[in-house]
Protein backbone atom coordinates (compact mmCIF):
# COMPACT_ATOMS: atom_id res chain seq x y z
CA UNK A 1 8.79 -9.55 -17.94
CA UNK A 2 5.60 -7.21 -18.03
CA UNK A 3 2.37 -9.09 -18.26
CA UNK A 4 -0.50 -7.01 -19.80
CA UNK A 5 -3.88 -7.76 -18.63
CA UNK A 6 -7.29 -8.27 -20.72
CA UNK A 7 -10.34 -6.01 -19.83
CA UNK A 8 -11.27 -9.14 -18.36
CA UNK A 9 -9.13 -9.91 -16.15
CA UNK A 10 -8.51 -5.71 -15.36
CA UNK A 11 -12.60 -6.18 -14.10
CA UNK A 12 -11.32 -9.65 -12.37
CA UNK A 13 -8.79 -7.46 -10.21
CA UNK A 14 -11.10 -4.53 -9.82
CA UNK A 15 -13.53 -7.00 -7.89
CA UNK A 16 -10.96 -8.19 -5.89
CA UNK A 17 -9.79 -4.44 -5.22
CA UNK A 18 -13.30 -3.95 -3.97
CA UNK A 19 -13.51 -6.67 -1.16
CA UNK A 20 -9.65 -4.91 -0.66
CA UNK A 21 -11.02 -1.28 -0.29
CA UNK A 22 -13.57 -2.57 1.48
CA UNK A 23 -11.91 -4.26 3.76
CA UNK A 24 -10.19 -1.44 4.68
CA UNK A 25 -12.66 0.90 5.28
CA UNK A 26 -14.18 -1.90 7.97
CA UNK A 27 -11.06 -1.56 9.34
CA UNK A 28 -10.75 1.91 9.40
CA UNK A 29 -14.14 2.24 11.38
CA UNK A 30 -12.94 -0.30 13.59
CA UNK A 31 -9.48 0.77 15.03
CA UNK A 32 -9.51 2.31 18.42
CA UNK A 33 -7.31 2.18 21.62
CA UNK A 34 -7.06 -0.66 23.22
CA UNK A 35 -7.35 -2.80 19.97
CA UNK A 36 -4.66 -5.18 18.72
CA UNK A 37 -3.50 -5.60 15.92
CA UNK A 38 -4.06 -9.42 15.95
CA UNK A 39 -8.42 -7.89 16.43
CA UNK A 40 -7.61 -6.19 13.15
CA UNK A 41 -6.44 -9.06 10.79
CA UNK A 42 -8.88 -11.80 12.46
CA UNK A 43 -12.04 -9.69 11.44
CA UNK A 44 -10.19 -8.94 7.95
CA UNK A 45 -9.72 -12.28 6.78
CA UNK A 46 -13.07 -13.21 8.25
CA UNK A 47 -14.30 -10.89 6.11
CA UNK A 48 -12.19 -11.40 2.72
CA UNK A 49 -13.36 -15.08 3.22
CA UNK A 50 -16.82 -14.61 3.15
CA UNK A 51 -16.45 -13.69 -0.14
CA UNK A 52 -16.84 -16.25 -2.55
CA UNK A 53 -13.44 -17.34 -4.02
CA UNK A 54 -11.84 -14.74 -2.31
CA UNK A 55 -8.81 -15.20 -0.15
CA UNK A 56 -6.03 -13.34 1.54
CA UNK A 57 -3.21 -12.42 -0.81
CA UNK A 58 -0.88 -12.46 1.77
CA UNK A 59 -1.27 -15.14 4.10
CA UNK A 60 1.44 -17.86 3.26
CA UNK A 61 3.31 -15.12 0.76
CA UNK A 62 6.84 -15.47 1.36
CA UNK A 63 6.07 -17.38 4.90
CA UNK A 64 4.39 -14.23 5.80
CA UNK A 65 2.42 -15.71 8.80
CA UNK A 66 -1.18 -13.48 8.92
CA UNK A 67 -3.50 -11.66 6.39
CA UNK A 68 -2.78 -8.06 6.76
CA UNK A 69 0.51 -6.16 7.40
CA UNK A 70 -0.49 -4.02 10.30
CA UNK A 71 2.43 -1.56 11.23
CA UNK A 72 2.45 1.27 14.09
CA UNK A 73 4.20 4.49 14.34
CA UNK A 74 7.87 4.18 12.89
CA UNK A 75 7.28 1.12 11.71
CA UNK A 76 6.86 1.34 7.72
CA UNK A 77 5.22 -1.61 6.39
CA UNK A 78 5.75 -5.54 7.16
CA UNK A 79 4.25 -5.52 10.78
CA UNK A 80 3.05 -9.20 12.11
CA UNK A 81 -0.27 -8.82 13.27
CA UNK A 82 0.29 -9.64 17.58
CA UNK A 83 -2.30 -10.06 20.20
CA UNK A 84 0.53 -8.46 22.43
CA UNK A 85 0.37 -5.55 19.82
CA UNK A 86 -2.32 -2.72 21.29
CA UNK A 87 -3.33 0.26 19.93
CA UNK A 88 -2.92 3.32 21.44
CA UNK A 89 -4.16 7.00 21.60
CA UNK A 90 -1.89 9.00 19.27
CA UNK A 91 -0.63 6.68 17.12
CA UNK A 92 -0.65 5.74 13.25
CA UNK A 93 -1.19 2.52 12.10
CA UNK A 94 -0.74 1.46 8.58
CA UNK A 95 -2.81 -1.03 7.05
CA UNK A 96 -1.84 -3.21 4.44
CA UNK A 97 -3.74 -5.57 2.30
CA UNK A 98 -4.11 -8.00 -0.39
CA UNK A 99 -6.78 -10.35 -2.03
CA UNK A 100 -6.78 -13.18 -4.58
CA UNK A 101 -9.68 -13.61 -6.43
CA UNK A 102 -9.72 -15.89 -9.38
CA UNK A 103 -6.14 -16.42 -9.92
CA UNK A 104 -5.50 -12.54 -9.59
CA UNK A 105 -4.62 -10.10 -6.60
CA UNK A 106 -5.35 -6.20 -5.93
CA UNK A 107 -3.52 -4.75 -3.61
CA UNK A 108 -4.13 -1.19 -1.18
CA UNK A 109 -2.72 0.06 2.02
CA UNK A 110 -3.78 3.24 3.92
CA UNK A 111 -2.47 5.04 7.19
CA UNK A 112 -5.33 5.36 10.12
CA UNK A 113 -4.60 7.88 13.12
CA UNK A 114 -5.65 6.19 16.55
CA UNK A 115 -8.13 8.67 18.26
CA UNK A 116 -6.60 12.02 18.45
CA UNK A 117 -3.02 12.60 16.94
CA UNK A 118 -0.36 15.24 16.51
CA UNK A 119 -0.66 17.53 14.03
CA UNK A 120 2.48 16.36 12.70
CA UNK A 121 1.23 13.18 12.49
CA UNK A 122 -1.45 14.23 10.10
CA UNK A 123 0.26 16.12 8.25
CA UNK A 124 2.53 13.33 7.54
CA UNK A 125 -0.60 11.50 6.68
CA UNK A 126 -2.00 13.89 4.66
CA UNK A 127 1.11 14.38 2.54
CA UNK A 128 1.86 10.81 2.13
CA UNK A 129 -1.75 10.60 0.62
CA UNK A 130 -1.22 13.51 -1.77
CA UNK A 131 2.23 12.12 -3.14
CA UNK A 132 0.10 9.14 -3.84
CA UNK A 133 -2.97 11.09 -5.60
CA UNK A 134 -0.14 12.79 -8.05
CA UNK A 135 1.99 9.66 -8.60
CA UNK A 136 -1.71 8.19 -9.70
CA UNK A 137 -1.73 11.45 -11.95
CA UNK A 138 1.00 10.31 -14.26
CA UNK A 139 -0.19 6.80 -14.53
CA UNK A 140 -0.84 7.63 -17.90
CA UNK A 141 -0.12 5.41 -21.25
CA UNK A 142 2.74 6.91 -22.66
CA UNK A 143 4.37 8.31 -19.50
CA UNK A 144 6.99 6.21 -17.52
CA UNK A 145 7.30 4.54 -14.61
CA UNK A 146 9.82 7.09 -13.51
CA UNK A 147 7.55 9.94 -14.18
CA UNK A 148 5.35 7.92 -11.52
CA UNK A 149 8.11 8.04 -8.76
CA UNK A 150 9.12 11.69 -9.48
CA UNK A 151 5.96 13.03 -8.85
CA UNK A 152 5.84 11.10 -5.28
CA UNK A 153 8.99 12.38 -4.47
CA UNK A 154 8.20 15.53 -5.12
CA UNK A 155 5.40 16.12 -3.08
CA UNK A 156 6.87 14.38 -0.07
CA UNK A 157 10.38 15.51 -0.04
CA UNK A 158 8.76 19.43 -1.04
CA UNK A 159 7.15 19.02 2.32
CA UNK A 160 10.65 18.00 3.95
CA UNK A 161 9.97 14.71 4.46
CA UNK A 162 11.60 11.39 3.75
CA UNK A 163 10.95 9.08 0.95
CA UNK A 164 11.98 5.16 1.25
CA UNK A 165 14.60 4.35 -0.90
CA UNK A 166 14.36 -0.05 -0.44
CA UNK A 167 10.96 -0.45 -0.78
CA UNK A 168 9.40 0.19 -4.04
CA UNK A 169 5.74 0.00 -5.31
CA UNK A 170 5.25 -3.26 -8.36
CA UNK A 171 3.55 -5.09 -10.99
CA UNK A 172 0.79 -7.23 -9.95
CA UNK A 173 -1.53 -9.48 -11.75
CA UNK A 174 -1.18 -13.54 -11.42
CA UNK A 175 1.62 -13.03 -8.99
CA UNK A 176 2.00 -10.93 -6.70
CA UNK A 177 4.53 -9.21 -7.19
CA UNK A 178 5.49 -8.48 -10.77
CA UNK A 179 7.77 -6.57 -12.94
CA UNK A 180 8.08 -3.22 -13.20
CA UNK A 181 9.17 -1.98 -10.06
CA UNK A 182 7.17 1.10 -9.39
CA UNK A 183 10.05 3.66 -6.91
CA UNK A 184 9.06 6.27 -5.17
CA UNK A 185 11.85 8.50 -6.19
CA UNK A 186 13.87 8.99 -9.02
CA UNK A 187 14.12 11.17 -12.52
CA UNK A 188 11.44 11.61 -14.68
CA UNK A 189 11.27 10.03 -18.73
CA UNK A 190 12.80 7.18 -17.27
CA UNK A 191 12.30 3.04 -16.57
CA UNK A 192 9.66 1.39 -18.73
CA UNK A 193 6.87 3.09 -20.80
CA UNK A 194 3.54 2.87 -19.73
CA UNK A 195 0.87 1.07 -22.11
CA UNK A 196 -2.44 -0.15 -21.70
CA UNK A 197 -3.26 -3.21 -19.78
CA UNK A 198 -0.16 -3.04 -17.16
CA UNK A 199 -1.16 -3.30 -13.44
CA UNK A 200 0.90 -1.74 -10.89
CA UNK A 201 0.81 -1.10 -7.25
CA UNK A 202 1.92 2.47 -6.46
CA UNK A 203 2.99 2.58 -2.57
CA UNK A 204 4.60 5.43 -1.08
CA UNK A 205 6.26 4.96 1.73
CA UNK A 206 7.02 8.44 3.48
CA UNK A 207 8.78 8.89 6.72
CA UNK A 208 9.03 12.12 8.91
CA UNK A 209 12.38 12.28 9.02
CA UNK A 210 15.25 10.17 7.32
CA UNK A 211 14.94 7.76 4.76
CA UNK A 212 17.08 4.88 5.67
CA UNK A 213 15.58 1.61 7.33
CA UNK A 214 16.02 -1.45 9.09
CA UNK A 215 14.71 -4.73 9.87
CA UNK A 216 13.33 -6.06 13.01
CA UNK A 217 14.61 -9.74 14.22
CA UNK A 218 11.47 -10.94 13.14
CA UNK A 219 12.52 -10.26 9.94
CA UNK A 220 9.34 -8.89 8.68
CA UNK A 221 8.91 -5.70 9.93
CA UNK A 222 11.05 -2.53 8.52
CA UNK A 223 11.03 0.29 10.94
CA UNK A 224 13.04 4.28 10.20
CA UNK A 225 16.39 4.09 11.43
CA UNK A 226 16.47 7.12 12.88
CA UNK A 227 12.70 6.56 14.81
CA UNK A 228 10.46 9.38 13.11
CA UNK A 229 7.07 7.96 12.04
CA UNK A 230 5.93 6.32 8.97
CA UNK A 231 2.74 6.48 6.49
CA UNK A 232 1.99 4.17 3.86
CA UNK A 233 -0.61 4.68 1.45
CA UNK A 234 -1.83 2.16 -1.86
CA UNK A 235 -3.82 2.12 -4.87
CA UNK A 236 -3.37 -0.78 -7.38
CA UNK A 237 -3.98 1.02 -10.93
CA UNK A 238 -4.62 -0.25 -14.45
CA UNK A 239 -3.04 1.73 -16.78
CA UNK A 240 -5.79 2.63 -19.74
CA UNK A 241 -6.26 4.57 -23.10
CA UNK A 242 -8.94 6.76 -20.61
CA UNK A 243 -6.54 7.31 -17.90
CA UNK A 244 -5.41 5.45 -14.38
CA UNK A 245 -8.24 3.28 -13.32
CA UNK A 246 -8.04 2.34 -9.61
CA UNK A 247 -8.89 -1.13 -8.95
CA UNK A 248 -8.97 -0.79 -5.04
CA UNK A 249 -11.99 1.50 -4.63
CA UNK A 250 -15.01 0.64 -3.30
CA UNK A 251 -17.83 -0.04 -6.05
């Protein structure tokens, strides 16, 4: 079932999509070579602590062992945070992260290149951003959630690359994860209507070559079958009569 959200508690989640974003952008400052990953998520949820209230969204979610899902080249999203897990020159790493803030979460992920990269690389990153920016587009009341996914898909796969098929974007509000699912892909005018008040998480998950996945023994992180890299990039919207309002920007 969709739960709508009161301005209240949309300004509730927008607070917590501010320690989120910024979060993130300490992060983003912060990754180098040499790093690990385990560096990354020990100075995050120092940091989303010393907010009052505040607390990691995903420590503890599903057993899910650390605060941030930190995930490296074709690895897609999921990655355990590892002190055996170092950075390294040319590399992506996606960053994923939640907070809960007064019995609601926000929710935003972004793709950082480690020192100098291919220009494939970024232009993976750059597209994967852009399929976000017009999926964001049609967050509109009125439109569907399908009209959200098409536009994703369209970008990404118009640039010849990949677009996840198991992993979708959500709801999110008092859980988590909530109803709808948000896909990347798919027909437009389709899945639910879009009113005021819903809260989704729009994710894509792009890869530079194949879509198909699999699962690591650790059964958290999903990595491309076929090897190519991976970006991930997240905004956690409100759907309003004035438009999309993203929660997980920095104030």
């Amino acid at each position: 079932m969709i739960t709508l959200k009161s301005a209240k508690e949309i300004d509730t989640m927008s607070r917590a999509g501010d320690i989120v974003a910024r979060t993130l952008e300490m992060l983003r400052d912060m990754v180098r070579p040499g790093l690990t990953t385990e560096d990354l998520d020990a100075e995050a949820e120092k940091f989303i602590r010393s907010h009052k209230g505040a607390k990691p969204s995903f420590k503890g979610l599903y057993g899910f062992p650390k605060t941030l899902c930190v995930s490296i080249d074709e690895e897609i999203v999921h990655g355990i945070p590892s002190p055996k897990r170092v950075l390294a020159v040319g590399s992506i790493v996606s960053i994923d992260c939640g907070v809960y803030l007064e019995g609601l979460h926000a929710d935003s992920a972004t793709t950082v290149a480690v020192g100098t990269i291919s220009a494939e690389a970024q232009r993976l990153m750059d597209v994967t951003q852009q399929s976000l920016e017009a999926g964001i587009r049609e967050a509109l009341v009125g439109q569907h959630v399908g009209d959200i996914g098409h536009a994703v898909q369209t970008v990404a796969e118009g640039a010849g690359y990949g677009v996840v098929r198991e992993l979708v974007g959500h709801g999110i509000g008092t859980r988590f994860h909530e109803e709808p699912q948000v896909p990347n892909y798919g027909p437009p005018k389709r899945r639910e209507r879009l009113v005021a008040g819903m809260t989704i998480a729009i994710e894509p998950m792009i890869t530079a070559g194949g879509p198909q996945t699999r699962t690591l023994p650790d059964k958290w992180t999903v990595v491309t079958a076929d090897g190519s890299l991976a970006a991930h990039f997240e905004h956690t919207i409100a759907i309003t009569p004035e438009g999309p309002r993203i929660l997980t920007r920095a104030a």
